[in-house]
C-alpha atoms as a PDB file:
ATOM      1  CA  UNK A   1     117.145 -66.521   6.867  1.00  0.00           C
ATOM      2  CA  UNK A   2     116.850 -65.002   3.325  1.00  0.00           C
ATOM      3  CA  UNK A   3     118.801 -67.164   0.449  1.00  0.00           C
ATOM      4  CA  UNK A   4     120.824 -63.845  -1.025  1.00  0.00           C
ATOM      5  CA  UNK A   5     120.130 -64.028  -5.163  1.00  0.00           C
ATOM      6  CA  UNK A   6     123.315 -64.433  -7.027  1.00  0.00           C
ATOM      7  CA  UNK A   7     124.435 -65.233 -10.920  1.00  0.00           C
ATOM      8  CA  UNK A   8     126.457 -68.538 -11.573  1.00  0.00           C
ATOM      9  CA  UNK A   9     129.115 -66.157 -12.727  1.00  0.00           C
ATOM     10  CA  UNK A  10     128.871 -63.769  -9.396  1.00  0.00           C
ATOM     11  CA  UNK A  11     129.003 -67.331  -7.102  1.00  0.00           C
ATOM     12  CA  UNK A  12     132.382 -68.474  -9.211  1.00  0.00           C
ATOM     13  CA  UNK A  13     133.993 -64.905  -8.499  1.00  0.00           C
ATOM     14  CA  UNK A  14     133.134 -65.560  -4.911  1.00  0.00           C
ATOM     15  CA  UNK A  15     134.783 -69.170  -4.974  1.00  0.00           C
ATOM     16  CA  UNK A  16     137.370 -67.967  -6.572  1.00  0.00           C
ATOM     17  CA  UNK A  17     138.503 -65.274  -4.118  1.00  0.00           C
ATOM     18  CA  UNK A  18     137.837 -68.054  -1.468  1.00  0.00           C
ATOM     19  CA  UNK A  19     140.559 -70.423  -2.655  1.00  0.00           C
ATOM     20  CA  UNK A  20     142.720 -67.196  -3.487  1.00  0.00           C
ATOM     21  CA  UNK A  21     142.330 -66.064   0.676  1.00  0.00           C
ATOM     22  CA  UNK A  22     142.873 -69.651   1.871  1.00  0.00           C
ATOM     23  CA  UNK A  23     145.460 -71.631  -0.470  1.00  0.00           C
ATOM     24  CA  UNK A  24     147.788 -68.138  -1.048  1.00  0.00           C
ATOM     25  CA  UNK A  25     147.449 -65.132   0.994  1.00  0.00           C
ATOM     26  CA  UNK A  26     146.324 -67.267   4.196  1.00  0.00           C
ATOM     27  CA  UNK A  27     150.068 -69.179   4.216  1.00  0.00           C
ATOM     28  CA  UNK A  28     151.626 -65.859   3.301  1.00  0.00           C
ATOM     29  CA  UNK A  29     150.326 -63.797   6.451  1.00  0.00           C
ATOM     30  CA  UNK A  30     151.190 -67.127   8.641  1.00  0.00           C
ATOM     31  CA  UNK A  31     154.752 -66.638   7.168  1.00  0.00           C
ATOM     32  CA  UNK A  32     155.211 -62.914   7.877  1.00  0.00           C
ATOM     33  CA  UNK A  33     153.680 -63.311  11.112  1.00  0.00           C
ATOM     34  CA  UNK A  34     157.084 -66.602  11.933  1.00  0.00           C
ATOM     35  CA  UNK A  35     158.863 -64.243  10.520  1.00  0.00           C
ATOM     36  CA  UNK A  36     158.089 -60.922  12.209  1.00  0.00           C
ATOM     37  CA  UNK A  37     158.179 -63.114  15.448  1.00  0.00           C
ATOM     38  CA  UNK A  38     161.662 -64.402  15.065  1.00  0.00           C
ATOM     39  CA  UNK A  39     163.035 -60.384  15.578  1.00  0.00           C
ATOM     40  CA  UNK A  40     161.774 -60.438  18.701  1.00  0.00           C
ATOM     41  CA  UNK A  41     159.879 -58.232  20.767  1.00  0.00           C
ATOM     42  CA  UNK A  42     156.389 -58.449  19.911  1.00  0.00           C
ATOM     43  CA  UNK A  43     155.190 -55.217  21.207  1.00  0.00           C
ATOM     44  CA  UNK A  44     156.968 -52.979  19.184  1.00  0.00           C
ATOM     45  CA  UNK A  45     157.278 -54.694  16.328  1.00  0.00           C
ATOM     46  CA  UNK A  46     155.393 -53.189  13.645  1.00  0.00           C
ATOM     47  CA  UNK A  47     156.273 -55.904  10.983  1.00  0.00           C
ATOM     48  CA  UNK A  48     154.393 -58.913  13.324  1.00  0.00           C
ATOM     49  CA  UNK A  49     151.292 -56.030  14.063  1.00  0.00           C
ATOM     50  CA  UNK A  50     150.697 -55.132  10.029  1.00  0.00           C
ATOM     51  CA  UNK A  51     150.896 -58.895   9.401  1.00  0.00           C
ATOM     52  CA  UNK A  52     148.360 -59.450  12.633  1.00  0.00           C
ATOM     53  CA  UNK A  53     145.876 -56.859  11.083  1.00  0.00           C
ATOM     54  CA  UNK A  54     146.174 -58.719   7.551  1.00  0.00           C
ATOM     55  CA  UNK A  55     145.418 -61.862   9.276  1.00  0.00           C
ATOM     56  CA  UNK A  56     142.378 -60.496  10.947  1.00  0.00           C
ATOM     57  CA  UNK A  57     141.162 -58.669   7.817  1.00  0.00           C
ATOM     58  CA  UNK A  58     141.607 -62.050   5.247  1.00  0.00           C
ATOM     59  CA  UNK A  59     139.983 -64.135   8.218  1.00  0.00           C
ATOM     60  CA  UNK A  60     137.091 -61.778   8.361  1.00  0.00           C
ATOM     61  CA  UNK A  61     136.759 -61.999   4.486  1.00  0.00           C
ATOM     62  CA  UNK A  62     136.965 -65.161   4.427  1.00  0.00           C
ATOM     63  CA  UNK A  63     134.091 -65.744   6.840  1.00  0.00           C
ATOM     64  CA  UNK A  64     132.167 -63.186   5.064  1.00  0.00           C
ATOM     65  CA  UNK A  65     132.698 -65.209   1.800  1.00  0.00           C
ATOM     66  CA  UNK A  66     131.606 -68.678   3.179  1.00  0.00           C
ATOM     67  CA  UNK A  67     128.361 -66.970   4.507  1.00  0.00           C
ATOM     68  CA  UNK A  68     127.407 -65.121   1.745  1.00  0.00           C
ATOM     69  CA  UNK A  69     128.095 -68.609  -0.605  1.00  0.00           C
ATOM     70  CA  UNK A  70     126.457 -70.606   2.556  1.00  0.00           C
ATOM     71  CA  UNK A  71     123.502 -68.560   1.932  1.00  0.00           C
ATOM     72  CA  UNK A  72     123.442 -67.934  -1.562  1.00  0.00           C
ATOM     73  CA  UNK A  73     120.672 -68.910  -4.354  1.00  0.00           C
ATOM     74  CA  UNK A  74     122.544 -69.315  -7.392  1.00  0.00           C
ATOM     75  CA  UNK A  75     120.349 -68.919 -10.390  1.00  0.00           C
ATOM     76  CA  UNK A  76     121.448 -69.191 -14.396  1.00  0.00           C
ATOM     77  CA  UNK A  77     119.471 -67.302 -16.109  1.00  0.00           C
ATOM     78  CA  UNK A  78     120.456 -69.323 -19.286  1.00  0.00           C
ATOM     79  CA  UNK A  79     118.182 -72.024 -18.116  1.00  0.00           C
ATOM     80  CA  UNK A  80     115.188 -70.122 -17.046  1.00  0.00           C
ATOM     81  CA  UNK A  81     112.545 -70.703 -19.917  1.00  0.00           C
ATOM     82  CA  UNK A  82     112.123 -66.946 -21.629  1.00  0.00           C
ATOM     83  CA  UNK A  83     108.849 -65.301 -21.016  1.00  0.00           C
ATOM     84  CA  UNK A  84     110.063 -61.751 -22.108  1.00  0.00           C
ATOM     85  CA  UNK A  85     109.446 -60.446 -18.469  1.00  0.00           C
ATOM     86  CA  UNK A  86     112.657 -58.711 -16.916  1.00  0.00           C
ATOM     87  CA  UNK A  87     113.769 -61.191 -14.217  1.00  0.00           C
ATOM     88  CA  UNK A  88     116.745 -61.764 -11.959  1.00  0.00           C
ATOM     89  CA  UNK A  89     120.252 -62.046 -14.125  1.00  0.00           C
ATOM     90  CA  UNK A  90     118.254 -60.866 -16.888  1.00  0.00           C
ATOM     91  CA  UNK A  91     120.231 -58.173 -19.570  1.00  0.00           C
ATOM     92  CA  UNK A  92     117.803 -55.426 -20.521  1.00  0.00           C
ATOM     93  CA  UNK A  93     118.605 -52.723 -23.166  1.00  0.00           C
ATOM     94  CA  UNK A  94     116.879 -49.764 -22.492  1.00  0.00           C
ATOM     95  CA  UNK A  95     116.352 -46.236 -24.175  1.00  0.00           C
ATOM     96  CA  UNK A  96     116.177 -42.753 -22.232  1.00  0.00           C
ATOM     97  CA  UNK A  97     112.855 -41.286 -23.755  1.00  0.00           C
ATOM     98  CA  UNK A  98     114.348 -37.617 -22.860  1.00  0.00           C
ATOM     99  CA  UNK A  99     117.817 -37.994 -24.812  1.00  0.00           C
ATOM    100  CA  UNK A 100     117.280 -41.029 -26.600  1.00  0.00           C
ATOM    101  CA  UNK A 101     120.511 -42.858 -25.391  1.00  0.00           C
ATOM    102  CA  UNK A 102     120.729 -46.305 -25.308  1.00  0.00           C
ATOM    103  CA  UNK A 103     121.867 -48.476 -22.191  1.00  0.00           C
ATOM    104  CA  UNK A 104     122.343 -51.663 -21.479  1.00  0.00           C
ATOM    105  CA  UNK A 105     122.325 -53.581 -17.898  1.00  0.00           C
ATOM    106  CA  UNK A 106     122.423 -57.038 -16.513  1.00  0.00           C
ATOM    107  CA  UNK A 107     120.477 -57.398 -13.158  1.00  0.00           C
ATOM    108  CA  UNK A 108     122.765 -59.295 -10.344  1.00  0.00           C
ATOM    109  CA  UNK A 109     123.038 -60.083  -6.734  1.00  0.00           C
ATOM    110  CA  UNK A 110     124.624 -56.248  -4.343  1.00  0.00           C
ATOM    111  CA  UNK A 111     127.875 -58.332  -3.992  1.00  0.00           C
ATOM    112  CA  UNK A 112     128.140 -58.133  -8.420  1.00  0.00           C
ATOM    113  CA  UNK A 113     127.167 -54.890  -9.129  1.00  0.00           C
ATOM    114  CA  UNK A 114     129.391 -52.854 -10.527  1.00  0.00           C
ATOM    115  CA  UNK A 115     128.226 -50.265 -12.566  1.00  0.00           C
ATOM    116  CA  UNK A 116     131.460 -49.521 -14.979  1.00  0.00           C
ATOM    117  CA  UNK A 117     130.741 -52.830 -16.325  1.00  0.00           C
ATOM    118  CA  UNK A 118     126.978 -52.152 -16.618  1.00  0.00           C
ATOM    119  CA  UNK A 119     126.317 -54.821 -13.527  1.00  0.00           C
ATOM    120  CA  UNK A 120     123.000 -53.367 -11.111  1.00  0.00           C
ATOM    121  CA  UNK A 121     122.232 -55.026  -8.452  1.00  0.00           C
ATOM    122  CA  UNK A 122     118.525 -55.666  -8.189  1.00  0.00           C
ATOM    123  CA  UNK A 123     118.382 -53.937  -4.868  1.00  0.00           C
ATOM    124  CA  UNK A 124     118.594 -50.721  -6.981  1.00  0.00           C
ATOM    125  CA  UNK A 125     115.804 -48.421  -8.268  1.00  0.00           C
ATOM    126  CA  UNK A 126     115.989 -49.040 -11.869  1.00  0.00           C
ATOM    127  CA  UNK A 127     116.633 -52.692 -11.302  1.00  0.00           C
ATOM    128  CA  UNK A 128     113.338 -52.674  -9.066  1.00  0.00           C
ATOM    129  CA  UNK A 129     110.977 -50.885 -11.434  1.00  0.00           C
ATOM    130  CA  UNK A 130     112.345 -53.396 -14.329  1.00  0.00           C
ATOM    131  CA  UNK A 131     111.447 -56.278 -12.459  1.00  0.00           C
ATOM    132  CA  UNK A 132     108.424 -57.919 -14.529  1.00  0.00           C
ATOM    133  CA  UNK A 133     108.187 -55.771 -16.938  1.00  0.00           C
ATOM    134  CA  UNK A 134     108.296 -56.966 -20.695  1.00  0.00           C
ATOM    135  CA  UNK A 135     110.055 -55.365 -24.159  1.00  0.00           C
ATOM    136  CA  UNK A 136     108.290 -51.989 -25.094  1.00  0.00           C
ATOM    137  CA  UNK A 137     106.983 -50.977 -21.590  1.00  0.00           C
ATOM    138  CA  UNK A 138     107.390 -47.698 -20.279  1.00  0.00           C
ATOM    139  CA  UNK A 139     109.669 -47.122 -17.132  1.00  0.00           C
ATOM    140  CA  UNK A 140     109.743 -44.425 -14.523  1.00  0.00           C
ATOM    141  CA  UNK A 141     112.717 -44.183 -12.037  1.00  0.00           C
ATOM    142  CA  UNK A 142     113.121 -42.089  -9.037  1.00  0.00           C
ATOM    143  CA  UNK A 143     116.375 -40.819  -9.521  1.00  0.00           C
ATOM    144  CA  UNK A 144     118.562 -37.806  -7.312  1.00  0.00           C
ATOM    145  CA  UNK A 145     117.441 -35.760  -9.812  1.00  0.00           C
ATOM    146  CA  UNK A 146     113.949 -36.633 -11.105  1.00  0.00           C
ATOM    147  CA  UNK A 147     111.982 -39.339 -12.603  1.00  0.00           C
ATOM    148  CA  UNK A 148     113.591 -40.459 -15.515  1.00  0.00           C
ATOM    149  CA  UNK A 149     111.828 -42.261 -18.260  1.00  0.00           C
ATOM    150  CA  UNK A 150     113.041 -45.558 -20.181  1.00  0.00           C
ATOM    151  CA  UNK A 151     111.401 -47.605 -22.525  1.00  0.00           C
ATOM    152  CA  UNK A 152     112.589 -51.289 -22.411  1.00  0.00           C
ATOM    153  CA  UNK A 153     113.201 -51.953 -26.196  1.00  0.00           C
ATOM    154  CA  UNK A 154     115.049 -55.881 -25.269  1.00  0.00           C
ATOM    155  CA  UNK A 155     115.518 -58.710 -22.587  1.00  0.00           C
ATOM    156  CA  UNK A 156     117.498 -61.166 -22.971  1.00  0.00           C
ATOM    157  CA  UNK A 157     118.259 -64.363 -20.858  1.00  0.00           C
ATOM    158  CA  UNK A 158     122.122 -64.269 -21.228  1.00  0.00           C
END
C-alpha cells in the first residue's frame, strides 16, 4: 500500500480531530443515544435515529482518520537539506508571466489543501509541474482555460 505524503502540521490537524471525535463528541452521541432510549419506543423516535446517524458518521470518521494517520508519511520540510528544487511541503512564490501577479503556495498532502489559505495539494496540476523545478524556471499549467505561464521567482523550505 502507498504511504499517503503529509506535512507535520497536516498529521497534528489529523490527531487533533482524532482526540476531538473520541474524548468529546464520541461520549456525547453515547449520551443522546441513553437518552433518546429512555422515551421509549425506538422506532419512531427521531431523537435516538439522528443520534444513531451521528454515531455512524463520527465512527466512520474516525476510522477514516486512523487509516489515513496509519498510512501516512509525515515529512518536515524544515529538515530536508535545501537544494532549491520545489519538493513536497515546499512554499513556492510564483509570478503569472501574462498579468504579472504574484502568488504564493505551499505544496501538501489532498487531505491539507485548501486553497483560501494558499494550501495545494500535490495531486494538483500546478503542484505537479512545480515538482523539481528550481527558482527562475519557466512553468506551463494546463488549466480549464488554457496553459498558463508562471515563472518560479522563490522556494522556500518553511
Amino acid at each position: 500500500m502507498n504511504k499517503i505524503p503529509m506535512t507535520v502540521n497536516g498529521a497534528k490537524l489529523l490527531a487533533s480531530e482524532l482526540h476531538e471525535l473520541k474524548t468529546v463528541l464520541r461520549p456525547q452521541i453515547i449520551e443522546a443515544i441513553a437518552e433518546a432510549r429512555a422515551h421509549g419506543d425506538l422506532k419512531e423516535n427521531a431523537e435516538y435515529h439522528a443520534a444513531k446517524e451521528r454515531q455512524s458518521f463520527t465512527e466512520g470518521r474516525i476510522l477514516e482518520i486512523e487509516g489515513k494517520l496509519g498510512n501516512s508519511h509525515i515529512i518536515d520540510i524544515t529538515k530536508m537539506p535545501y537544494n532549491g528544487r520545489v519538493i513536497f511541503g515546499a512554499t513556492v512564490h510564483l509570478i503569472n508571466t501574462e498579468n504579472d501577479e504574484e502568488v504564493t503556495y505551499q505544496i501538501v498532502g489532498e487531505d491539507e489543501a485548501d486553497i483560501k489559505v494558499r494550501k495545494i495539494s500535490v495531486a494538483s496540476p500546478i503542484a505537479r509541474a512545480l515538482i523539481g523545478k528550481e527558482e527562475g524556471d519557466a512553468i506551463n499549467v494546463q488549466t480549464p482555460n488554457g496553459i498558463i505561464e508562471y515563472e518560479l521567482i522563490k522556494v522556500e523550505y518553511i
